[in-house]
C-alpha atoms as a PDB file:
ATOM      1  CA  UNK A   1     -19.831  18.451   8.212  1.00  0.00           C
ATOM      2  CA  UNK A   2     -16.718  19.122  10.596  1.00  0.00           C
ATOM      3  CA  UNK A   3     -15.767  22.690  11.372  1.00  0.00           C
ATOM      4  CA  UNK A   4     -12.497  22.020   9.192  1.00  0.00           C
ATOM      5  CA  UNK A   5     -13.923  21.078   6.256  1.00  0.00           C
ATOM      6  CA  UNK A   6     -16.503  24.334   6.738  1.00  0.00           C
ATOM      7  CA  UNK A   7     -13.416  26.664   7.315  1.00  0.00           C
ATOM      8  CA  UNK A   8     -11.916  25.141   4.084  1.00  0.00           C
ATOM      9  CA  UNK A   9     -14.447  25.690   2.161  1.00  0.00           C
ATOM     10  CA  UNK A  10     -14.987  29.629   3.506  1.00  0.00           C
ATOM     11  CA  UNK A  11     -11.070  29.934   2.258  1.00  0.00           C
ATOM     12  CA  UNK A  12     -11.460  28.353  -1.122  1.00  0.00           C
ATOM     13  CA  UNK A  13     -14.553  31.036  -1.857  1.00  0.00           C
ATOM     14  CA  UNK A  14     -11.965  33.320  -0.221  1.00  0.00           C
ATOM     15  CA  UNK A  15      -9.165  32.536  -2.066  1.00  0.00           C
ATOM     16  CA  UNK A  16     -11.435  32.608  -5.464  1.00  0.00           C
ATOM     17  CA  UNK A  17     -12.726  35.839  -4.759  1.00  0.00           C
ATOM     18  CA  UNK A  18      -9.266  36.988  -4.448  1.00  0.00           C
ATOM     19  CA  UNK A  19      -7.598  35.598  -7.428  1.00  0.00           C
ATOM     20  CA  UNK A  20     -10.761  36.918  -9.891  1.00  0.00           C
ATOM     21  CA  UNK A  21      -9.758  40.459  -8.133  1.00  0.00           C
ATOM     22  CA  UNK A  22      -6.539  40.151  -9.032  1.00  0.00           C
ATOM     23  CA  UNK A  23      -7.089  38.913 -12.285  1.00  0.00           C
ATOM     24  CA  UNK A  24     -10.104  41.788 -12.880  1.00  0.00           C
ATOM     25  CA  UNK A  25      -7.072  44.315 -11.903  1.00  0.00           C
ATOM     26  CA  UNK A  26      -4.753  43.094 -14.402  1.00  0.00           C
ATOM     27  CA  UNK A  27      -6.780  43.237 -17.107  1.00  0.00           C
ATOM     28  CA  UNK A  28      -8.047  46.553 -16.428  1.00  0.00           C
ATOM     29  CA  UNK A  29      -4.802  47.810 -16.039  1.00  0.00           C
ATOM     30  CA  UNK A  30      -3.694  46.559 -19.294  1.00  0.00           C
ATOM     31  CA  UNK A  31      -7.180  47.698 -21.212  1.00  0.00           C
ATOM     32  CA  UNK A  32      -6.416  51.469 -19.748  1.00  0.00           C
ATOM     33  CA  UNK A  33      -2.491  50.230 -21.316  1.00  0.00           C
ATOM     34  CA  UNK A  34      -1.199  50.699 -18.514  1.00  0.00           C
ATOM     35  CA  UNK A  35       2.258  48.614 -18.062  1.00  0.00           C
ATOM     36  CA  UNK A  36       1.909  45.768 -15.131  1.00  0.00           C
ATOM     37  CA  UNK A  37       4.876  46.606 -12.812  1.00  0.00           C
ATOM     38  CA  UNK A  38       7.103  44.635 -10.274  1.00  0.00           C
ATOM     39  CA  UNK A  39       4.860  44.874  -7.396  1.00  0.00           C
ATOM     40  CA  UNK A  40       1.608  43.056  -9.414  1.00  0.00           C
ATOM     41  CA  UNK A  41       4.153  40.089 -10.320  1.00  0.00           C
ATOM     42  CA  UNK A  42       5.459  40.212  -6.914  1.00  0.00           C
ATOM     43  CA  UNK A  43       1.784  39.905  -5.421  1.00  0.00           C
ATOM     44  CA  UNK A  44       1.096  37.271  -8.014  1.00  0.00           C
ATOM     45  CA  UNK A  45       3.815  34.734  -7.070  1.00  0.00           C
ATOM     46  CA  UNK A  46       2.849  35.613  -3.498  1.00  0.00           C
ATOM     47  CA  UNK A  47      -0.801  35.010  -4.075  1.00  0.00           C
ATOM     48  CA  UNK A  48      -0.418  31.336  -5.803  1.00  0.00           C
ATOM     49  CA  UNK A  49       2.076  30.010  -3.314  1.00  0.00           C
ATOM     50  CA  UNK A  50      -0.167  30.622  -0.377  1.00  0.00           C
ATOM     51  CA  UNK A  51      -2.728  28.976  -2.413  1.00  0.00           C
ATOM     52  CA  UNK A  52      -0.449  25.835  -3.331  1.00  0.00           C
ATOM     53  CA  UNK A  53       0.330  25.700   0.209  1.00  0.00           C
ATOM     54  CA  UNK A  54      -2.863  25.325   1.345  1.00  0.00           C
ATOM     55  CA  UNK A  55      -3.932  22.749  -0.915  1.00  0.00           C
ATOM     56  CA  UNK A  56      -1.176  20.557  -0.102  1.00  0.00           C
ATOM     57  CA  UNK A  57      -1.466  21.252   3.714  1.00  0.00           C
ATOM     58  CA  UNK A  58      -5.064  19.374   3.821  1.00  0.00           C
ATOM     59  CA  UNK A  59      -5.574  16.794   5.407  1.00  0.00           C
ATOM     60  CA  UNK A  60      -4.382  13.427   4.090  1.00  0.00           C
ATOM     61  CA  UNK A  61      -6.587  11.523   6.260  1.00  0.00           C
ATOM     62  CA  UNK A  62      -9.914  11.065   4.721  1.00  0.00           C
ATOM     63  CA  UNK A  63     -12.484   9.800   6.855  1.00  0.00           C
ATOM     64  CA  UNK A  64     -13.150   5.823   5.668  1.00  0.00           C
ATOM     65  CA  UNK A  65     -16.419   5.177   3.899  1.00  0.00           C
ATOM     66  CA  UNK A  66     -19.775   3.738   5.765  1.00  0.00           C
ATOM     67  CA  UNK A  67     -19.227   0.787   3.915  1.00  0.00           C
ATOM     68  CA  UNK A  68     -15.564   0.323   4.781  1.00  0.00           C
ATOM     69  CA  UNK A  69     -16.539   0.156   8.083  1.00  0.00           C
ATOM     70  CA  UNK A  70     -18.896  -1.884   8.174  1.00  0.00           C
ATOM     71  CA  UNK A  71     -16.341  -4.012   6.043  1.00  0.00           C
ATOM     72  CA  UNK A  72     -13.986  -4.073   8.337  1.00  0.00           C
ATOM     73  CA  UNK A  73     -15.938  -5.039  11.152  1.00  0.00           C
ATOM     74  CA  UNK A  74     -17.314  -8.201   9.346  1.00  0.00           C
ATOM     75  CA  UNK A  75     -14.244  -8.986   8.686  1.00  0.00           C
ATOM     76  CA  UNK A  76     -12.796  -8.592  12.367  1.00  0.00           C
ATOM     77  CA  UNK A  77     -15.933 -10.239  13.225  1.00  0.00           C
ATOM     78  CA  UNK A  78     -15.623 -13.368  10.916  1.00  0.00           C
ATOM     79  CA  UNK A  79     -11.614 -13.656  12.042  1.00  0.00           C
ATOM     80  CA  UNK A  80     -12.658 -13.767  15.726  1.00  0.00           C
ATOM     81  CA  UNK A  81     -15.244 -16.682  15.338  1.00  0.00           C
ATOM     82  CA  UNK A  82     -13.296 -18.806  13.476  1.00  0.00           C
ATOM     83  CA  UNK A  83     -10.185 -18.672  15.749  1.00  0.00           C
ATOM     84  CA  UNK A  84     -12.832 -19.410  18.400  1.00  0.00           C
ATOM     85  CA  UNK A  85     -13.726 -22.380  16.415  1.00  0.00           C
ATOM     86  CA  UNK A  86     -10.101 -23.147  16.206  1.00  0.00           C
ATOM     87  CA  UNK A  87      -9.392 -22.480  19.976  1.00  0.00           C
ATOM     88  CA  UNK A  88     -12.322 -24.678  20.781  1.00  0.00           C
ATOM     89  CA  UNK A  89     -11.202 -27.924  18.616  1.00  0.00           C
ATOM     90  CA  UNK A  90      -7.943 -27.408  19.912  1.00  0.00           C
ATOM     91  CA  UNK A  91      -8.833 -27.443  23.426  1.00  0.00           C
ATOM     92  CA  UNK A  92     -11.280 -30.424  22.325  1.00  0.00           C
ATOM     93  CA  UNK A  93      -8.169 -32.801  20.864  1.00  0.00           C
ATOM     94  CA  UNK A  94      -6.172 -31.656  23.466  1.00  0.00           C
ATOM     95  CA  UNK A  95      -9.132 -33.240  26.339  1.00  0.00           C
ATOM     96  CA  UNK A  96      -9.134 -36.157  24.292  1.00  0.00           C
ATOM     97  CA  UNK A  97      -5.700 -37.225  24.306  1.00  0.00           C
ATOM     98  CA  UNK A  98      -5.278 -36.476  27.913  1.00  0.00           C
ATOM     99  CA  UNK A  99      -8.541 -38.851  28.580  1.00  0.00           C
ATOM    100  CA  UNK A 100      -6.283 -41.658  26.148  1.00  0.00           C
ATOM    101  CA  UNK A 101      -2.987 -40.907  28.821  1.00  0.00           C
END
């Protein structure tokens, strides 16, 4: 596991451990009934957009599957030899007809 994705996952406990707080303040603010002012709202809205943020800043670049790999290389693989196999008739025919000239 990558040092980003271990830093991530330290925020998100973070960032649930703050929003419970929050929440655990509101309610016992409103169970003393106690009005919620400005500054709670404020904090709220401040609170969820740093959250949205950094959901939406992650990285979009997920590291490709084991198998896609290995995919991939067959496939690079399997392209090369057959346009050896192509290259090599060609350059066959091509003998050939210059032995017929």
């Amino acid at each position: 596991m990558t040092i980003k994705n271990r830093l991530r996952e330290w925020i998100t406990i973070l960032n649930i451990i703050a929003v419970s707080a929050f929440f655990g303040y509101g309610i016992k603010t409103v169970y003393n009934g106690e009005v919620l002012g400005l500054g709670y709202w404020f904090l709220a809205v401040i609170l969820f957009c740093t959250q949205i943020t950094f959901y939406f800043l992650k990285d979009k670049n997920v590291q490709m599957n084991v198998e896609i790999e290995e995919a991939m290389a067959s496939k690079i693989k399997f392209e090369a030899d057959e346009h050896r196999k192509y290259r090599d008739r060609y350059n066959y025919v091509k003998m050939a007809y210059q032995e017929e000239e």
